[in-house]
N, C-alpha and C. Protein backbone atom coordinates (compact mmCIF):
# COMPACT_ATOMS: atom_id res chain seq x y z
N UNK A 1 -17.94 7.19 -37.22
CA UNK A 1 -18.11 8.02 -36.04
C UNK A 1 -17.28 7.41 -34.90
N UNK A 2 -16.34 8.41 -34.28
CA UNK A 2 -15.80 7.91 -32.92
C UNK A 2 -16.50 7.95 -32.04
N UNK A 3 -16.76 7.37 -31.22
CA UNK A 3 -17.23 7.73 -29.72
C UNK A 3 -16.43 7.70 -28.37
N UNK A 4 -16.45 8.61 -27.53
CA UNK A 4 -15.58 8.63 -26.49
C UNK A 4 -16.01 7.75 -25.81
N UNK A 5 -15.35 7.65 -24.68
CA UNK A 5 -15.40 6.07 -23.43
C UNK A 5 -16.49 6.58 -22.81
N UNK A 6 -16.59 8.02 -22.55
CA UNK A 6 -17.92 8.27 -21.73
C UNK A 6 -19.03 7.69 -22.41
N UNK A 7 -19.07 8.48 -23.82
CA UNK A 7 -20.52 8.16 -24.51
C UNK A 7 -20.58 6.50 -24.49
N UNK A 8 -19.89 5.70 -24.82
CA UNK A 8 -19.88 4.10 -24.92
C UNK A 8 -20.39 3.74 -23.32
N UNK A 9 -19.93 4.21 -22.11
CA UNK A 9 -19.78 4.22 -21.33
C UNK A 9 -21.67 4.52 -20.89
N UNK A 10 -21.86 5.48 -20.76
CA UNK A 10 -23.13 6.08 -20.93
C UNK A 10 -24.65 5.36 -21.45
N UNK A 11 -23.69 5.28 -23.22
CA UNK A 11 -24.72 4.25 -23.99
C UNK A 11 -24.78 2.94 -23.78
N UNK A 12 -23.75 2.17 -23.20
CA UNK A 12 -24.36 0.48 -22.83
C UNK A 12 -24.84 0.59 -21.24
N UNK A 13 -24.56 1.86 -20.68
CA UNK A 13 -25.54 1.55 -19.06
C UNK A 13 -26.98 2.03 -19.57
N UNK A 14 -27.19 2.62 -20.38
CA UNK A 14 -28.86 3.25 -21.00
C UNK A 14 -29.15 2.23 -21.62
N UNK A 15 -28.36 1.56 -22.30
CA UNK A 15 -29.52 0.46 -22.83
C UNK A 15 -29.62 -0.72 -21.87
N UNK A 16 -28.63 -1.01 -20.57
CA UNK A 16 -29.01 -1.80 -19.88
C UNK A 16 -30.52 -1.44 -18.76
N UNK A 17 -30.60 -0.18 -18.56
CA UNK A 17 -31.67 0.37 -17.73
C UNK A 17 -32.63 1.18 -18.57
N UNK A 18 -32.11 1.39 -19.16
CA UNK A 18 -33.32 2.42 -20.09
C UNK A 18 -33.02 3.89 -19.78
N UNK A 19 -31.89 4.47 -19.06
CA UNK A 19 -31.37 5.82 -19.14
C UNK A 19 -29.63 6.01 -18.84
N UNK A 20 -29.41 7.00 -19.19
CA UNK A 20 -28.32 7.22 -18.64
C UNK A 20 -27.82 7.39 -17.37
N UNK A 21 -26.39 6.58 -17.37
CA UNK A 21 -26.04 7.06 -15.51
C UNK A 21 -25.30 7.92 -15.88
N UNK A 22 -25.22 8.54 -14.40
CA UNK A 22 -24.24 9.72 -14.73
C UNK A 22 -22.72 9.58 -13.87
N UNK A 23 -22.17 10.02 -14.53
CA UNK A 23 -20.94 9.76 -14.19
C UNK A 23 -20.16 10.69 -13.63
N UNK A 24 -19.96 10.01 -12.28
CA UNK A 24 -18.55 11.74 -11.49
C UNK A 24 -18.14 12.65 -12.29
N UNK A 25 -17.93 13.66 -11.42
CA UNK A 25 -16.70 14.15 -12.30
C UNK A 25 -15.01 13.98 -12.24
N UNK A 26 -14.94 14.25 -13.56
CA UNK A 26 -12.91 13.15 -13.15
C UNK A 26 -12.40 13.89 -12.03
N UNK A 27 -11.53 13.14 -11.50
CA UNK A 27 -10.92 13.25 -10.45
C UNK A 27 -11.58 13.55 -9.15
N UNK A 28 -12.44 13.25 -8.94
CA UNK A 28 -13.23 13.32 -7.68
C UNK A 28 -13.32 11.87 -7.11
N UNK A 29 -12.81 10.79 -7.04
CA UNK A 29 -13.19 9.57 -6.86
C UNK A 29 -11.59 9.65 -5.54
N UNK A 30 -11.61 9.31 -4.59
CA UNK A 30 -10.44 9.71 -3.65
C UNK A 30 -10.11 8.49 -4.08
N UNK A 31 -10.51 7.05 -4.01
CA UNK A 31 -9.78 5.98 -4.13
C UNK A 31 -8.97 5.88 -5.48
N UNK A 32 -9.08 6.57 -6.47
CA UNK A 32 -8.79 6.20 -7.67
C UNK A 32 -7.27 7.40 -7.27
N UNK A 33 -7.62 8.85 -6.59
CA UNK A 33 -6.65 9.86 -6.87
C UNK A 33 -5.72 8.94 -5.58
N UNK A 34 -6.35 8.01 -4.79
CA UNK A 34 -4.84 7.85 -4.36
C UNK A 34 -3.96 6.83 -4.72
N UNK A 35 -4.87 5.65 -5.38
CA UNK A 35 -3.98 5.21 -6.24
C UNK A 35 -3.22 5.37 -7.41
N UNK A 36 -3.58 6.25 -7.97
CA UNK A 36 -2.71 6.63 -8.82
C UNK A 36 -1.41 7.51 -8.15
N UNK A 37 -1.52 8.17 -7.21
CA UNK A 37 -0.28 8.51 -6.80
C UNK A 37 0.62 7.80 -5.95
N UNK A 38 -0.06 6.78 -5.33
CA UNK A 38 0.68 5.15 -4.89
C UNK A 38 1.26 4.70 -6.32
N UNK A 39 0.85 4.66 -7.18
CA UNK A 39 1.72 4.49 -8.53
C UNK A 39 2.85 4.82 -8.90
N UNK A 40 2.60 6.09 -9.17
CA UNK A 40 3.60 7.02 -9.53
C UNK A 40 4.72 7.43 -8.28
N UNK A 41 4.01 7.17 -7.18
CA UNK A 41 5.37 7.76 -6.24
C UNK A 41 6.06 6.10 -5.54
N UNK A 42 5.13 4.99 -6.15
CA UNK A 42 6.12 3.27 -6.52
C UNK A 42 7.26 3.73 -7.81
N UNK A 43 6.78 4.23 -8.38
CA UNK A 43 7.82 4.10 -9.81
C UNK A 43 8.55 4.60 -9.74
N UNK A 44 8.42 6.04 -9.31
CA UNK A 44 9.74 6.94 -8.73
C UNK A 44 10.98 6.57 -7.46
N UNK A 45 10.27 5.92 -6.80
CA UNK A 45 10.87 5.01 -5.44
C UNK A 45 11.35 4.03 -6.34
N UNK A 46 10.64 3.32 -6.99
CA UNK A 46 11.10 2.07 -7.31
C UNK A 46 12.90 2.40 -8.16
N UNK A 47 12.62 3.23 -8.66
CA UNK A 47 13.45 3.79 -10.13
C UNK A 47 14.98 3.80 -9.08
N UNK A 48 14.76 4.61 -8.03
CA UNK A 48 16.35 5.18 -6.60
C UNK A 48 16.24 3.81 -6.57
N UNK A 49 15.39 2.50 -5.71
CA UNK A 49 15.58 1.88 -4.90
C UNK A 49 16.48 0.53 -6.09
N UNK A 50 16.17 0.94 -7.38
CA UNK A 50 16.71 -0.20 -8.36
C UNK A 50 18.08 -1.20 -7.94
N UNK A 51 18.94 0.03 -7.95
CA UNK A 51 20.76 -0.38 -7.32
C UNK A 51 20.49 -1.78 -6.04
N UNK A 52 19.94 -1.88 -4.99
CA UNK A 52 19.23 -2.52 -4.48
C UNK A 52 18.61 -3.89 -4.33
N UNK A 53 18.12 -3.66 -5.83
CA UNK A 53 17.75 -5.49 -6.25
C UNK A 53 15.94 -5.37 -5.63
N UNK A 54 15.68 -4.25 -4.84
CA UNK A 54 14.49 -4.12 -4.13
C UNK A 54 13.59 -3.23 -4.62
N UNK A 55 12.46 -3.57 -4.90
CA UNK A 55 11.19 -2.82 -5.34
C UNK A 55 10.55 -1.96 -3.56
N UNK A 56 9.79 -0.75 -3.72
CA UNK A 56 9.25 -0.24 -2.83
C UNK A 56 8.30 -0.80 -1.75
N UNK A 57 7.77 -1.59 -2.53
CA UNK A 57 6.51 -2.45 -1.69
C UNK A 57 7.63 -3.75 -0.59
N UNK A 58 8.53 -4.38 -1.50
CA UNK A 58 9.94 -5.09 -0.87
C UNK A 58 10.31 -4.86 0.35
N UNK A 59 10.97 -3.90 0.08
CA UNK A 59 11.39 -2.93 0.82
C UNK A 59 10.70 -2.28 2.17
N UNK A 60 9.41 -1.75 2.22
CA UNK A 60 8.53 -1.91 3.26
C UNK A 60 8.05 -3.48 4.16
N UNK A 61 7.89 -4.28 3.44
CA UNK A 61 8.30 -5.48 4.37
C UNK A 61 9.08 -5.79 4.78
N UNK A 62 10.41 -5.59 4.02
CA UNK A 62 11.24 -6.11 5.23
C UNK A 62 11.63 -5.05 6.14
N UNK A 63 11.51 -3.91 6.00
CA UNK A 63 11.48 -2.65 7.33
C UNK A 63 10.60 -3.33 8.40
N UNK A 64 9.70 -3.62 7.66
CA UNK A 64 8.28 -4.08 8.72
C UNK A 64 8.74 -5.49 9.11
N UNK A 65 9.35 -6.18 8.71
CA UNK A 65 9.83 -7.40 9.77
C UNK A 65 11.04 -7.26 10.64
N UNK A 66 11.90 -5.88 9.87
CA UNK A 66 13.12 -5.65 11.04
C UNK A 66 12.89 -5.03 12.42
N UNK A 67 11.62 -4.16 12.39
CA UNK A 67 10.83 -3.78 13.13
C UNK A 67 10.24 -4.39 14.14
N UNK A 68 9.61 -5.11 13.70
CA UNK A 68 9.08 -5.72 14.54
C UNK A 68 9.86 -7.33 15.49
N UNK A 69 10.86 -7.92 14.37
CA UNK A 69 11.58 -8.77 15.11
C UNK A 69 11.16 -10.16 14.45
N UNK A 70 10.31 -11.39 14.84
CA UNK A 70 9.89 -12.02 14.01
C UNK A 70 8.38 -12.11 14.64
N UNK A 71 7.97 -11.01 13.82
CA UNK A 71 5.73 -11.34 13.49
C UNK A 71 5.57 -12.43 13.28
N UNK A 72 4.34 -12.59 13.36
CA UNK A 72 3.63 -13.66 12.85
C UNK A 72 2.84 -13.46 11.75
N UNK A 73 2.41 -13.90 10.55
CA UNK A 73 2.19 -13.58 9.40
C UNK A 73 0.80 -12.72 9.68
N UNK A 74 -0.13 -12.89 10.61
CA UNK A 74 -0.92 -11.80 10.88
C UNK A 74 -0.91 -10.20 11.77
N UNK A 75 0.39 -10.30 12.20
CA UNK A 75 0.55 -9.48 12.66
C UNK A 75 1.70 -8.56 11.51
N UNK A 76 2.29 -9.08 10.53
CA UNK A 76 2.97 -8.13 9.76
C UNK A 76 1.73 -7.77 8.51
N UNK A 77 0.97 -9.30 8.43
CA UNK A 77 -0.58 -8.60 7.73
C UNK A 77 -1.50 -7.12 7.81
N UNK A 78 -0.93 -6.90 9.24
CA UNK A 78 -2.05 -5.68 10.20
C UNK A 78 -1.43 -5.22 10.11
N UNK A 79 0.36 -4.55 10.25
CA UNK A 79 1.07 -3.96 9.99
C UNK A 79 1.00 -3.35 9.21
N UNK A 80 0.99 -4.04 7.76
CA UNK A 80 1.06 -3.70 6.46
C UNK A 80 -0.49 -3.18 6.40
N UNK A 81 -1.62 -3.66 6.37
CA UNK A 81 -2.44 -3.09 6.56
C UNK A 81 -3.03 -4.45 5.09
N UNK A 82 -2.03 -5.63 4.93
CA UNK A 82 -2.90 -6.37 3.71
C UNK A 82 -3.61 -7.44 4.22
N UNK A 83 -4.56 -8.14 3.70
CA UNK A 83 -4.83 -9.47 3.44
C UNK A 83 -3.83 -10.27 4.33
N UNK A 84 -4.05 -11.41 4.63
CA UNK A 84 -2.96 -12.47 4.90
C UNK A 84 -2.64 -13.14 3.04
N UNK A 85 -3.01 -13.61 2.54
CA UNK A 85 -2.87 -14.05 1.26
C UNK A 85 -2.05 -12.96 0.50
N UNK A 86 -2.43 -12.06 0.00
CA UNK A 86 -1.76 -10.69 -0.13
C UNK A 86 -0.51 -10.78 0.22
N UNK A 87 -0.58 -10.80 1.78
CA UNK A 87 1.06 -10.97 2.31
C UNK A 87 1.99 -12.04 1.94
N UNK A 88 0.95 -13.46 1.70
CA UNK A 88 1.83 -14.84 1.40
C UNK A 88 2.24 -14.56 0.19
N UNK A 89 1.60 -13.81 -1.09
CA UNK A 89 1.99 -13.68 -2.29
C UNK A 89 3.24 -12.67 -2.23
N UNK A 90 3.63 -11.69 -1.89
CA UNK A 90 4.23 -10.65 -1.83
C UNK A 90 5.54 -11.27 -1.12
N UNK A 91 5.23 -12.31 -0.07
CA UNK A 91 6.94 -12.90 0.75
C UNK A 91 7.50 -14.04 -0.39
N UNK A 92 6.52 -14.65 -0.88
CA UNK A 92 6.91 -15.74 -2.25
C UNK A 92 8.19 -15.12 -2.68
N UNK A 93 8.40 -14.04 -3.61
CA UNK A 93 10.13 -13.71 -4.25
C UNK A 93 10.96 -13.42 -3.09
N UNK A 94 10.55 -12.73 -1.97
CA UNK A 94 11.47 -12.66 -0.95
C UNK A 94 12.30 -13.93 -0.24
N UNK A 95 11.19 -14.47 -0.24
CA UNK A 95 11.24 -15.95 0.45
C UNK A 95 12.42 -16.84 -0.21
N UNK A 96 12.09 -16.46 -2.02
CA UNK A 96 12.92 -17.45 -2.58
C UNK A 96 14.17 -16.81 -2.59
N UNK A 97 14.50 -15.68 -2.64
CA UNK A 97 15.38 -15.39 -3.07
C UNK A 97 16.37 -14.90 -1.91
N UNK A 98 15.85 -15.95 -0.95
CA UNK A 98 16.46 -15.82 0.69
C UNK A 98 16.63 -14.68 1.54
N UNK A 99 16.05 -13.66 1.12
CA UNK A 99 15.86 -12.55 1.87
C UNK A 99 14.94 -12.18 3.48
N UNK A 100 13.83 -13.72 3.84
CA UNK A 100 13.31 -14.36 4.45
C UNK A 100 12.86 -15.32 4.63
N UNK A 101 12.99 -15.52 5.81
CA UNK A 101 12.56 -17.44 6.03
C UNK A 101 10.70 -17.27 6.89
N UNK A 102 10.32 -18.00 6.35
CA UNK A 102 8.86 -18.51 7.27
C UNK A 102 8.78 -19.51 7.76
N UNK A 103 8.82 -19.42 9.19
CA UNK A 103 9.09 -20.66 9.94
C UNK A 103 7.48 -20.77 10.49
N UNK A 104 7.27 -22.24 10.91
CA UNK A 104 6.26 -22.54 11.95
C UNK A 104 6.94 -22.05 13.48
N UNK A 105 5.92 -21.56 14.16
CA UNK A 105 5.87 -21.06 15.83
C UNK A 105 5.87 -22.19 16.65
N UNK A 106 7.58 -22.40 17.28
CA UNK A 106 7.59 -23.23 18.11
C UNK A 106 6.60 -23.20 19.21
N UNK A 107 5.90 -22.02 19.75
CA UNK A 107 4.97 -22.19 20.11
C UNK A 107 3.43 -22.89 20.05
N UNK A 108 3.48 -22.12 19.09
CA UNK A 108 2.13 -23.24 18.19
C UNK A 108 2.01 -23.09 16.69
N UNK A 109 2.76 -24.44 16.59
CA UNK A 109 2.93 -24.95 14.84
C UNK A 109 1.74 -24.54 14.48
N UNK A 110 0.44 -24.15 14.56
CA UNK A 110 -0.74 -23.18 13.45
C UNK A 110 -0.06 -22.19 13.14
N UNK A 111 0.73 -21.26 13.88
CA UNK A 111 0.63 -20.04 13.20
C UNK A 111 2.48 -19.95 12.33
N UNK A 112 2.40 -18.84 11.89
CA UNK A 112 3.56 -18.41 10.93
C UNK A 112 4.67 -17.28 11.40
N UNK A 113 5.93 -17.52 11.34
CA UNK A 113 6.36 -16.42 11.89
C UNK A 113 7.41 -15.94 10.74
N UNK A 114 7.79 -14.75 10.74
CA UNK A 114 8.77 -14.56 9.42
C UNK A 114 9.75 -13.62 9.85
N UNK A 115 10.43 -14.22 9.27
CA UNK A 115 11.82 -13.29 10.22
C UNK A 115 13.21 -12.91 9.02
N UNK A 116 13.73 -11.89 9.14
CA UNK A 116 15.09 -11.61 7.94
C UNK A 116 15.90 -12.70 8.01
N UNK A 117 16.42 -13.17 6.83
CA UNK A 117 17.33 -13.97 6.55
C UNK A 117 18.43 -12.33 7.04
N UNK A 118 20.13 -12.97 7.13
CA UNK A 118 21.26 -12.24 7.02
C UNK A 118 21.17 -11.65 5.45
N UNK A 119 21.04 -12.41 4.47
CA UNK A 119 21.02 -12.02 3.46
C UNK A 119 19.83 -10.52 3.14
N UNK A 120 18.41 -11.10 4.09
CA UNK A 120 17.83 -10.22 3.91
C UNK A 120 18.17 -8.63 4.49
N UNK A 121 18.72 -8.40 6.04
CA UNK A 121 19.25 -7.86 6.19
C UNK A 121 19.91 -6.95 5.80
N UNK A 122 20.96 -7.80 5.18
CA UNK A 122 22.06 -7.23 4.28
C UNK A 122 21.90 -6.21 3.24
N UNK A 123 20.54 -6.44 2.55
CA UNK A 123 20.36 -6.09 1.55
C UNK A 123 19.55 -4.70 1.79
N UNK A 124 18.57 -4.60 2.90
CA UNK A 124 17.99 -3.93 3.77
C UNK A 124 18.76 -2.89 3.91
N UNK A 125 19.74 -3.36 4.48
CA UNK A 125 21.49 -2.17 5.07
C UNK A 125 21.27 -1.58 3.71
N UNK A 126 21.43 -2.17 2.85
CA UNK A 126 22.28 -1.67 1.33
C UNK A 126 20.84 -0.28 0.75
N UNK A 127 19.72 -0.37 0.61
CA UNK A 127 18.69 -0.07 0.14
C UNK A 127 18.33 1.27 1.07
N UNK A 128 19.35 1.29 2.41
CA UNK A 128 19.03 2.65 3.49
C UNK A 128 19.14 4.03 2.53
N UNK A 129 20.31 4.25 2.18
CA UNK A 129 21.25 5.34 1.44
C UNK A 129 19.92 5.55 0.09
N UNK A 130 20.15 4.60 -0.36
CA UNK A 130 19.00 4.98 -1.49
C UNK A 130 17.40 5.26 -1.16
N UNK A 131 17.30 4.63 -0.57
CA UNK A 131 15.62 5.44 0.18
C UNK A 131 15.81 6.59 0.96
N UNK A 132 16.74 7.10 1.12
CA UNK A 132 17.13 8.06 1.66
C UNK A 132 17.51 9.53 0.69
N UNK A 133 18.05 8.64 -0.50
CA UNK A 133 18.27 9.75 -1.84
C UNK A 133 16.10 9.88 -2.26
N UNK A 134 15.61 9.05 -2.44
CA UNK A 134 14.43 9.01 -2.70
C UNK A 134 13.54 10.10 -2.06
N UNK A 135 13.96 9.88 -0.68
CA UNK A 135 12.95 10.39 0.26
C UNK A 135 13.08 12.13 -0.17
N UNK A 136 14.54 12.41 -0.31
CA UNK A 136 14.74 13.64 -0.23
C UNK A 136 14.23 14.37 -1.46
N UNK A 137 14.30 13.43 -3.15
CA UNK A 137 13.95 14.22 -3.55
C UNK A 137 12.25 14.15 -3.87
N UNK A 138 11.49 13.67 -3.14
CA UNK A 138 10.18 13.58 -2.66
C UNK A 138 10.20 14.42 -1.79
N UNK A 139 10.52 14.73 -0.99
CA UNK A 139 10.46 15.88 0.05
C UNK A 139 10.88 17.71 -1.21
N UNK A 140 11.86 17.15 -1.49
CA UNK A 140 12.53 18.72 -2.30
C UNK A 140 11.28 18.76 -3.83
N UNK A 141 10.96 17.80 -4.63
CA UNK A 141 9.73 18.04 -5.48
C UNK A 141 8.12 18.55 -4.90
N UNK A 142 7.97 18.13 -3.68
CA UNK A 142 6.80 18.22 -2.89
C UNK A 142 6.50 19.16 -1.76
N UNK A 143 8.28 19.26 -1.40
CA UNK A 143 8.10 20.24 0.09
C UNK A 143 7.76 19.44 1.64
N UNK A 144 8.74 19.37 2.25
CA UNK A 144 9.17 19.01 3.23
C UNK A 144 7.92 18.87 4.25
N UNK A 145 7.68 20.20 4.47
CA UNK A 145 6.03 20.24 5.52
C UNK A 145 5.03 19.94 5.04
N UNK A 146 4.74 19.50 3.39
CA UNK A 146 3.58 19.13 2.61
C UNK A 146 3.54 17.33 2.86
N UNK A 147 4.84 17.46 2.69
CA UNK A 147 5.21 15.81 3.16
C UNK A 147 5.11 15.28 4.29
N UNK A 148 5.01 16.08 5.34
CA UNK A 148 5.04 15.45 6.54
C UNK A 148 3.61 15.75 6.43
N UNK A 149 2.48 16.15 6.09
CA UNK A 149 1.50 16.41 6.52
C UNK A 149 0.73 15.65 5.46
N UNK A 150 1.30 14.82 4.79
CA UNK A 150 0.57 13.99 3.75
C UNK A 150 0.79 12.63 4.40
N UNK A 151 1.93 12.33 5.22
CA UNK A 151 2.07 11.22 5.92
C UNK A 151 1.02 11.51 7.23
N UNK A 152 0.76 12.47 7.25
CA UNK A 152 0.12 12.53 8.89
C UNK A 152 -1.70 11.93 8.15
N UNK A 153 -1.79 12.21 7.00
CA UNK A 153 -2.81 12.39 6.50
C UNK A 153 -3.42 10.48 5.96
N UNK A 154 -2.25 10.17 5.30
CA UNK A 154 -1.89 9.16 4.97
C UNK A 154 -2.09 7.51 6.11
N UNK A 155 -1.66 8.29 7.66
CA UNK A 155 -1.48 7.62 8.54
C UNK A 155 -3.22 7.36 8.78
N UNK A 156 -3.79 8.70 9.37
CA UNK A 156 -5.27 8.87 9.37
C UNK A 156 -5.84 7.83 8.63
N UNK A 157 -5.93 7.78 7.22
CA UNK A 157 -6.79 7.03 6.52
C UNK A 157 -6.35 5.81 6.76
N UNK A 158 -4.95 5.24 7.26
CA UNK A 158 -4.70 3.55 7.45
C UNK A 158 -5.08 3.50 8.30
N UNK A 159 -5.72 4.42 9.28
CA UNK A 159 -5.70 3.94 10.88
C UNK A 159 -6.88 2.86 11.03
N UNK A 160 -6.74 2.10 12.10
CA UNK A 160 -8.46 1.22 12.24
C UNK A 160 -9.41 1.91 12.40
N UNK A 161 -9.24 3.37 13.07
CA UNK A 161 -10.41 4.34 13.45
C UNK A 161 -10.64 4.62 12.35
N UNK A 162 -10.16 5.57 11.49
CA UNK A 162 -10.73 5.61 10.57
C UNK A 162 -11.26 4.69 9.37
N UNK A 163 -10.85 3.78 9.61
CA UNK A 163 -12.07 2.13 8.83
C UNK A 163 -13.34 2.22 9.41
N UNK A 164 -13.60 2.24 10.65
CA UNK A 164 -14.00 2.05 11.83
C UNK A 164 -15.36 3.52 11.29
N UNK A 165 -14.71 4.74 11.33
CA UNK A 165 -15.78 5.57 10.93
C UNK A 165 -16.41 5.57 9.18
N UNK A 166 -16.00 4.67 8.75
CA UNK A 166 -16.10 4.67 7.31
C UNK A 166 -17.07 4.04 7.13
N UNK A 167 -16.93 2.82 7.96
CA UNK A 167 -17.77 1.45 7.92
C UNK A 167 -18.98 2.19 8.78
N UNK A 168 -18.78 3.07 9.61
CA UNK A 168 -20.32 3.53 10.06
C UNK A 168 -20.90 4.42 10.04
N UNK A 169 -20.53 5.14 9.29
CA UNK A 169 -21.10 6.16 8.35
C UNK A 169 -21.67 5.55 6.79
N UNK A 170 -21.75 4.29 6.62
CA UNK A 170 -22.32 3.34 5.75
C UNK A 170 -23.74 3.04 6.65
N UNK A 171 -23.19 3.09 7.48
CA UNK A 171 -24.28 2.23 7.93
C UNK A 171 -25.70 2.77 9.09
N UNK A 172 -25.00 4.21 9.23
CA UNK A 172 -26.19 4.71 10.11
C UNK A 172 -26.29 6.37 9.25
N UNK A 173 -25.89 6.16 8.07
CA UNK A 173 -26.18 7.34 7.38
C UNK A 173 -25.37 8.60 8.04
N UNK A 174 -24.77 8.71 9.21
CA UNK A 174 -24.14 9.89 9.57
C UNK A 174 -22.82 10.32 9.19
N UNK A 175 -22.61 11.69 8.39
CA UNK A 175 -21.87 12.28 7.93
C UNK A 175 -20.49 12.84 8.36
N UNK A 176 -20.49 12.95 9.90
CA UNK A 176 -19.45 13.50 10.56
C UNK A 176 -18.98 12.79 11.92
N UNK A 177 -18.83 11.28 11.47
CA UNK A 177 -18.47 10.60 12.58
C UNK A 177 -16.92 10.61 12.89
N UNK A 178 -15.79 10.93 12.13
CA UNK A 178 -14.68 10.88 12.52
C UNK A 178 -13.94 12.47 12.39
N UNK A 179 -13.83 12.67 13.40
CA UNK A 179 -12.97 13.82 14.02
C UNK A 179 -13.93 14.82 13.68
């Protein structure tokens, strides 16, 4: 007898409690539907951005350090919206492969500042044209105003406010705290 992942799924939470849980229905879980399309629209990016030498996630950091000039590792952390650790793991190949330097803050040697190497730069320049072939045919598969309104959407859910109503609507039970 086969059994599907549900039933296995099903049958070792019933014998841990003595019934069955029940389980969503697929695709209703938002965190799962948006990672998977953070997936798939990395692989597709990733695939244009290849010529490059730069992966998608890459590539957004160092936008985000040309941007900003030289951050401090918590402030391109908040940027990015990761971890500080997160961020130290993710500058590691950049780092080595001289695309950025992490210096201590002549201001105050505690903190971290990270700034483009020329090389990094350089490479930055090179990776425009192709995120640019990317973008378009993400825009032309998806539709131009679907896209801008998935970034508007996209922006919403990174925002602190909306953490901010997430985290308290956990916590005082109310349903319609943001917007």
């Amino acid at each position: 007898m086969v059994l599907s992942k549900q039933t296995v799924a099903t049958a070792s939470s019933a014998g841990r409690e003595g019934k069955a849980a029940p389980l969503p229905e697929a695709n209703r879980c938002n965190g799962t539907a948006l990672r998977k399309a953070t997936r798939r629209v990395s692989q597709l990016y990733d695939a244009v951005l290849a010529p490059s030498g730069l992966r998608s996630t890459q590539r957004s950091i160092l936008i985000h350090i040309a941007r900003a000039g030289t951050p401090t590792m918590g402030e391109l952390a908040a940027a990015l919206v990761l971890d500080r650790s997160a961020l130290a793991h993710n500058l590691k190949p950049l780092e080595r492969d001289g695309l950025v330097a992490v210096v201590a803050d002549p201001r105050d040697k505690r903190n971290r500042l990270v700034r483009l190497t020329e090389s990094g730069q350089a490479r930055l320049d090179q990776s425009f044209a192709l995120w640019e072939k990317a973008q378009r045919r993400f825009e032309t598969a998806f539709g131009a105003e679907q896209a801008g309104a998935l970034r508007a959407a996209l922006a919403r859910i990174a925002s602190d406010e909306f953490m901010r109503a997430f985290e308290a609507e956990g916590e005082s039970g109310c349903t319609d705290s943001f917007g």
